[in-house]
Protein backbone atom coordinates (compact mmCIF):
# COMPACT_ATOMS: atom_id res chain seq x y z
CA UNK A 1 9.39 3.61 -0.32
CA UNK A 2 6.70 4.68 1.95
CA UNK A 3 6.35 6.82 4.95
CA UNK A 4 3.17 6.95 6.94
CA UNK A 5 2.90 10.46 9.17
CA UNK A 6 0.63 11.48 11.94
CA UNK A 7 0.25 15.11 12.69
CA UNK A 8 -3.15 14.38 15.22
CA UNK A 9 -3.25 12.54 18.33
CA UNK A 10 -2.66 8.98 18.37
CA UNK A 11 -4.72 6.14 16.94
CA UNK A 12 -4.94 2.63 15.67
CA UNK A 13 -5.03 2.27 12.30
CA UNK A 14 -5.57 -0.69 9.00
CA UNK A 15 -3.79 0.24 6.15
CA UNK A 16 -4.35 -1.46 2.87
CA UNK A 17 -1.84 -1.76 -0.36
CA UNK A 18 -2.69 -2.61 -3.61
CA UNK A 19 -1.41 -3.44 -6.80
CA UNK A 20 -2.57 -3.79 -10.24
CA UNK A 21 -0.30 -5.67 -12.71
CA UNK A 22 0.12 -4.78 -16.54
CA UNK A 23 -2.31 -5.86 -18.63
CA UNK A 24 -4.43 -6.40 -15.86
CA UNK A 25 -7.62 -4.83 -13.97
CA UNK A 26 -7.55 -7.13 -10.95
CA UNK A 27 -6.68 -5.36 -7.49
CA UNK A 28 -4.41 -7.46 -5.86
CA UNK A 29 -3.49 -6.83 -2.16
CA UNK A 30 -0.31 -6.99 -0.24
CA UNK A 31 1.03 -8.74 1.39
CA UNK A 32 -0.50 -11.96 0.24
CA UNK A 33 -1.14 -10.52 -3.39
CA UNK A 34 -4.72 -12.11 -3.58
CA UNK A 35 -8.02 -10.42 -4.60
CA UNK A 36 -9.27 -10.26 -0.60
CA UNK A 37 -8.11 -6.95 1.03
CA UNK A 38 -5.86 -7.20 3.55
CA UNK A 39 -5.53 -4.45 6.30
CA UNK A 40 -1.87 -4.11 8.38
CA UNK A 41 -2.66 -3.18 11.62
CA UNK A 42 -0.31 0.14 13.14
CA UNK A 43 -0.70 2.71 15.47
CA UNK A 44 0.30 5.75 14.98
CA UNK A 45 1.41 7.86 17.53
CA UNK A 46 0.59 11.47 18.00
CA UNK A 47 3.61 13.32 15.97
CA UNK A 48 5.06 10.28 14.97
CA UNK A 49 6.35 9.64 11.71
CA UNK A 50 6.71 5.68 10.23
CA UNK A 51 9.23 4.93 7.53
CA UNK A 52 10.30 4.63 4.99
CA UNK A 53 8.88 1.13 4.19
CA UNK A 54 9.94 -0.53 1.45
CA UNK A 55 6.83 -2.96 0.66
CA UNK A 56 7.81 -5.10 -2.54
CA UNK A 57 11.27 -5.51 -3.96
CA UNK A 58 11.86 -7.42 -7.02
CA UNK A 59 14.91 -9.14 -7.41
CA UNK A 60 16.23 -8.82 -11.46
CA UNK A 61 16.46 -13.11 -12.00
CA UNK A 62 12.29 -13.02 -10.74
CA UNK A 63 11.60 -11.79 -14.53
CA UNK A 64 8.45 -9.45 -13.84
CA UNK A 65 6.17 -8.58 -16.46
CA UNK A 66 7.10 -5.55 -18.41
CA UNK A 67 4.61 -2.35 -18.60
CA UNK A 68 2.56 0.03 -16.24
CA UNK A 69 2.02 -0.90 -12.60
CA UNK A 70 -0.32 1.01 -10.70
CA UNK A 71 0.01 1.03 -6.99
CA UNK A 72 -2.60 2.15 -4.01
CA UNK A 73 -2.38 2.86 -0.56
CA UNK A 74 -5.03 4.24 2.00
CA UNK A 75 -5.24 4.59 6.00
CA UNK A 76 -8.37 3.29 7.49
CA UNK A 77 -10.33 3.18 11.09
CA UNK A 78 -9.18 -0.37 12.23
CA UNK A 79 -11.63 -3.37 10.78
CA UNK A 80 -14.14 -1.02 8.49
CA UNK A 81 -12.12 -1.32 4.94
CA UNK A 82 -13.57 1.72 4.28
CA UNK A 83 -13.54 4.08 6.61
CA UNK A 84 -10.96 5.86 4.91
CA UNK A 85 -8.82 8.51 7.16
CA UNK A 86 -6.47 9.74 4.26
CA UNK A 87 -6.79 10.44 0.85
CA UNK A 88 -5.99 7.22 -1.50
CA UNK A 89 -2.44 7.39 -2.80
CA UNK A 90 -1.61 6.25 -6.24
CA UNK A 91 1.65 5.44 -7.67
CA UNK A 92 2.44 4.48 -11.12
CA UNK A 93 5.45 3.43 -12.99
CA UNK A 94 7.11 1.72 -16.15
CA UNK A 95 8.87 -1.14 -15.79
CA UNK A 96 11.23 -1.46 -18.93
CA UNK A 97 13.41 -4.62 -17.77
């Protein structure tokens, strides 16, 4: 789960998720889980809090590969990919089945 916050005055925002698999070093980005990043557009008012958003759920029968998956998640000025307004947040964890 995610929750995007917004302690300054309002503004429009990208943000961009992505995943690497295990086994893998190939960025893939929600929501369309290809190799071109994708920004979701949001604004964020001033004060405001978003969330929590659950972006990906796996359901058990979808059989997932087992191991580390690494995910990433940044705020952006709207349309510059990297114009980056936050610090790039990385979450990790073991999938066991």
């Amino acid at each position: 789960f995610v929750t995007l916050t917004n302690e300054a005055e309002a503004m429009n925002v990208d943000v961009y998720v992505a995943v690497i698999l295990p086994m893998s070093d190939t960025l893939l980005f929600y929501p369309a889980f290809g190799a071109a990043p994708v920004g979701i557009s949001l604004t964020l008012g001033s004060g405001s809090a978003f969330g929590p958003f659950l972006f990906l759920e796996f359901p058990i029968e979808s059989h997932i590969p087992l191991g580390t998956y690494c995910w990433f998640g940044a705020i952006v000025a709207p349309g510059t990919q990297f114009e980056f307004l936050s610090d790039i947040e990385v979450l990790t964890f073991e999938y066991e089945g």
